[in-house]
Protein backbone atom coordinates (compact mmCIF):
# COMPACT_ATOMS: atom_id res chain seq x y z
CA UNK A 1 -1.18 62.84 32.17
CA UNK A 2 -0.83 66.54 31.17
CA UNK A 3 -2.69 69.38 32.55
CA UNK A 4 -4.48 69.58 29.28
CA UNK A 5 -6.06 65.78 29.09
CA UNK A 6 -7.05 66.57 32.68
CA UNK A 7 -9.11 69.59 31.34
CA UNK A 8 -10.50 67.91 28.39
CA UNK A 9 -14.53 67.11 28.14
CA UNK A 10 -16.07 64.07 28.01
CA UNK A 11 -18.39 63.48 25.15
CA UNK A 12 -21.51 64.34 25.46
CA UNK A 13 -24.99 62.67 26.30
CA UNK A 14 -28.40 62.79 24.79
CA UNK A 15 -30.14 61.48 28.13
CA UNK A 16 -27.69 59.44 30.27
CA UNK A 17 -30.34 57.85 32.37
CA UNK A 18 -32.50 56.84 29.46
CA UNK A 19 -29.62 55.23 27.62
CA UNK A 20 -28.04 53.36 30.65
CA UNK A 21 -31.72 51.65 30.89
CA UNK A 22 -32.72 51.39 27.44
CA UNK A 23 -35.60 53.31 28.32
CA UNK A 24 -36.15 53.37 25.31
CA UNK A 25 -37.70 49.51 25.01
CA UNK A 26 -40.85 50.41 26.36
CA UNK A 27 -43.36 51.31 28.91
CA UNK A 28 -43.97 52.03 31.90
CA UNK A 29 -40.54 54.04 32.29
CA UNK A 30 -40.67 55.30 28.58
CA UNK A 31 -44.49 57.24 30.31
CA UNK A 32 -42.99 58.63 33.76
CA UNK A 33 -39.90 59.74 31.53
CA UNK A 34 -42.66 61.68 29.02
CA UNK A 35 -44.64 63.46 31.99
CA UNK A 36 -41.75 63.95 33.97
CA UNK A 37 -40.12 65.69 30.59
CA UNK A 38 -38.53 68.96 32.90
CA UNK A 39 -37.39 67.00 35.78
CA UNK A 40 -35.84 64.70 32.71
CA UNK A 41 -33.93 67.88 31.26
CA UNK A 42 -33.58 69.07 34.60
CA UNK A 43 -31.17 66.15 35.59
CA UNK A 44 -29.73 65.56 32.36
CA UNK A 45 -28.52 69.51 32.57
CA UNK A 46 -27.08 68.76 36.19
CA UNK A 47 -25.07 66.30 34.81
CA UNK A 48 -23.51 68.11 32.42
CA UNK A 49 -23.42 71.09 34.38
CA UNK A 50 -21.35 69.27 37.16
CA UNK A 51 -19.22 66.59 34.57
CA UNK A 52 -18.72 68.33 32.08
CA UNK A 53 -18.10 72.10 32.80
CA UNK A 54 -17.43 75.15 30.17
CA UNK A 55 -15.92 77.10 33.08
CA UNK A 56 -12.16 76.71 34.24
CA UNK A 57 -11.85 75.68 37.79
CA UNK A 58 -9.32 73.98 39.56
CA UNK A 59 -11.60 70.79 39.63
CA UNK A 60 -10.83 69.32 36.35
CA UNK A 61 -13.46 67.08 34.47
CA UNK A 62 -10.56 63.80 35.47
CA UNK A 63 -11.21 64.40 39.40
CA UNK A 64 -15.09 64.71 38.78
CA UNK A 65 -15.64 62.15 37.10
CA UNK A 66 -13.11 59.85 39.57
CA UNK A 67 -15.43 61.38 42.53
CA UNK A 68 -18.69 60.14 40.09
CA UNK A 69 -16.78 56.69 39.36
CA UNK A 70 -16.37 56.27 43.55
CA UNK A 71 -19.93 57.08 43.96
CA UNK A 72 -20.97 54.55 41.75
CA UNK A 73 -18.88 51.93 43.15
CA UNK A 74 -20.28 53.18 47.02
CA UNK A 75 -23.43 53.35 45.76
CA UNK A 76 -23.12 49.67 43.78
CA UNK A 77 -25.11 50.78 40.45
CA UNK A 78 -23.02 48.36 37.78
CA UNK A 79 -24.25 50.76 35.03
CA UNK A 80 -22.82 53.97 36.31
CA UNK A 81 -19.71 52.05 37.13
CA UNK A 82 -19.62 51.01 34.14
CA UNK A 83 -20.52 54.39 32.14
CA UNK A 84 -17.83 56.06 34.34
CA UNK A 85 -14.95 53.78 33.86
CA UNK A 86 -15.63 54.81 30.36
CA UNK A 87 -15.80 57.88 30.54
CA UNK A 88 -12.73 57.92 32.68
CA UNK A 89 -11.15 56.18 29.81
CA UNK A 90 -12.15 58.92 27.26
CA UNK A 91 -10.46 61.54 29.59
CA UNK A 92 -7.05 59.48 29.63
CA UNK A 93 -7.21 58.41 32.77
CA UNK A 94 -4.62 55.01 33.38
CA UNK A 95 -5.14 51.79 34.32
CA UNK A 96 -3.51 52.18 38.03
CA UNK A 97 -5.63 55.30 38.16
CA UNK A 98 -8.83 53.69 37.97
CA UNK A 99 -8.29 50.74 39.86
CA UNK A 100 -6.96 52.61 42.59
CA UNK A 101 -10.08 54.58 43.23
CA UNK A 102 -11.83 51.09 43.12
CA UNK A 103 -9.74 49.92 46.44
CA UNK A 104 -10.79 50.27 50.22
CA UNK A 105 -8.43 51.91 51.76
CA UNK A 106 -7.99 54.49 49.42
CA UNK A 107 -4.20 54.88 49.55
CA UNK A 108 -1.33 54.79 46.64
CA UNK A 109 -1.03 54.75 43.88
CA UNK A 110 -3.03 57.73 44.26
CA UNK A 111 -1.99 61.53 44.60
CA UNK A 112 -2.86 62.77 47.95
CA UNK A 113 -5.77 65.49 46.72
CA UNK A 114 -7.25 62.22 45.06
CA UNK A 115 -7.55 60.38 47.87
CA UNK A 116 -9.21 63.49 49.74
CA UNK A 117 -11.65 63.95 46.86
CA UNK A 118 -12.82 60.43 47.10
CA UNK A 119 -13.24 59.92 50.82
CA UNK A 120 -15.38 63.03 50.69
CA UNK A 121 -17.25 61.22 48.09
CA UNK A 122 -17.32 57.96 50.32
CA UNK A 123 -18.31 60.08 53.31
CA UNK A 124 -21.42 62.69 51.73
CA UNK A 125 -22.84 58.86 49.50
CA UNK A 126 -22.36 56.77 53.30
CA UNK A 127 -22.27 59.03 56.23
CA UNK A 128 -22.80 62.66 55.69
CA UNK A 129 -23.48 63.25 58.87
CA UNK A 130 -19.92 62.88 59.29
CA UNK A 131 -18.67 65.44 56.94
CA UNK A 132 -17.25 68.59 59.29
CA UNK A 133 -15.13 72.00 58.65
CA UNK A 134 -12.30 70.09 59.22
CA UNK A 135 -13.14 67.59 55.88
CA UNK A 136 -13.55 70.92 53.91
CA UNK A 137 -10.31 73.06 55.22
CA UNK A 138 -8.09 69.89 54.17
CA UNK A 139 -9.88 69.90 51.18
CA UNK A 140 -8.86 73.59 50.67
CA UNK A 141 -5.22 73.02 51.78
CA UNK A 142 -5.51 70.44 48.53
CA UNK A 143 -6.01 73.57 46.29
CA UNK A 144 -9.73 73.21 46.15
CA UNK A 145 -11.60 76.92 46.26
CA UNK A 146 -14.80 77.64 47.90
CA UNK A 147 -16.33 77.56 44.78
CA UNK A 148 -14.55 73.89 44.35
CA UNK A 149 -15.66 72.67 47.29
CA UNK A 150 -19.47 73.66 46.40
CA UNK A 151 -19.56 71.85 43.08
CA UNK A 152 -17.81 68.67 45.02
CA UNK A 153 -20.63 68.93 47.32
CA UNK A 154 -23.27 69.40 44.41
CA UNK A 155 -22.09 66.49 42.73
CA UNK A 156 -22.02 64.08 45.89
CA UNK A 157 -25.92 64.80 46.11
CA UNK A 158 -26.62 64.77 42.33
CA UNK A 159 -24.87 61.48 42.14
CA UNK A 160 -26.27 60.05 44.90
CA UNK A 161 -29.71 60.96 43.14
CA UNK A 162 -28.45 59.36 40.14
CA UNK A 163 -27.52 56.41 40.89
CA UNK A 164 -31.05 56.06 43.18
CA UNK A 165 -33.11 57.41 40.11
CA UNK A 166 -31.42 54.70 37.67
CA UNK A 167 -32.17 52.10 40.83
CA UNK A 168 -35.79 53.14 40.36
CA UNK A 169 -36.28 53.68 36.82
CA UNK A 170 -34.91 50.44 35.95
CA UNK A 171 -37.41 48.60 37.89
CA UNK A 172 -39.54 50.33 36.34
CA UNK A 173 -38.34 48.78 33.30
CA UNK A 174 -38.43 45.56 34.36
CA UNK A 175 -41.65 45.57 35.40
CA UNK A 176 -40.82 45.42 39.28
């Protein structure tokens, strides 16, 4: 994989949340969606904010969505897995790629900054209590800048939120 396909985008989303619950089927999630319509924006512009950046950093879209694609697996929402396997699809990512990042322990095929990337992940979705200095000066020994190492914190809470705010809103759906 070049530099380049690392870089690339992934498409765009009109509401991820609403379309990975077909919110669209009916109340009562259709109604909190409505009166919650800036907390709706709100979290659809995180997401793209944090997965799909305009600025260059050294955190390409391929290693956030990876860290988003671990976080769903942690975090066991089948709909985010699956939406993320896509998207790491879209972004070139290979075969050996993605099912490596599926595996406990986290270990080859993967590059060593991967693996880093995704035990953060693992540790901020399971045990955040755990994360130290130490966790974030490796991290920057990997390449990753201060700046870096603030959106891979961002993203382990938005995608944590996520994955609990699909949990809720498809209940919702169902009638739960």
């Amino acid at each position: 994989m070049t530099l380049v396909q690392m870089r690339q985008p992934l498409l765009p989303a009109a509401d991820l949340l609403d379309d990975l619950v077909d919110i669209h089927a009916g109340p009562p999630a259709v109604h909190v969606r409505a009166q919650r319509a800036v907390v709706t924006q709100a979290i659809q512009d995180s997401y793209q904010a944090l997965l799909q950046p305009h600025e260059s950093a050294s955190l390409t879209p391929l290693e956030r969505t990876l860290v988003a694609y671990r976080v769903a697996i942690v975090t066991n929402s089948a709909p985010l897995i699956e939406h993320y396997r896509g998207q790491l699809r879209r972004l070139g990512a290979t075969v050996a790629l993605v099912d490596a990042a599926e595996r406990l322990p986290l270990d080859e095929p993967l590059p060593p900054r991967i693996v880093m990337l995704l035990q953060q992940a693992d540790r901020l979705t399971s045990e955040p209590q755990t994360a130290t200095r130490a966790h974030l000066t490796t991290l920057q020994a990997e390449g990753l800048s201060l700046p870096d190492l603030l959106t891979l914190t961002q993203l382990g809470a938005f995608l944590n939120f996520q994955a609990r705010t699909l949990a809720g809103l498809q209940m919702l759906a169902e009638g739960v």
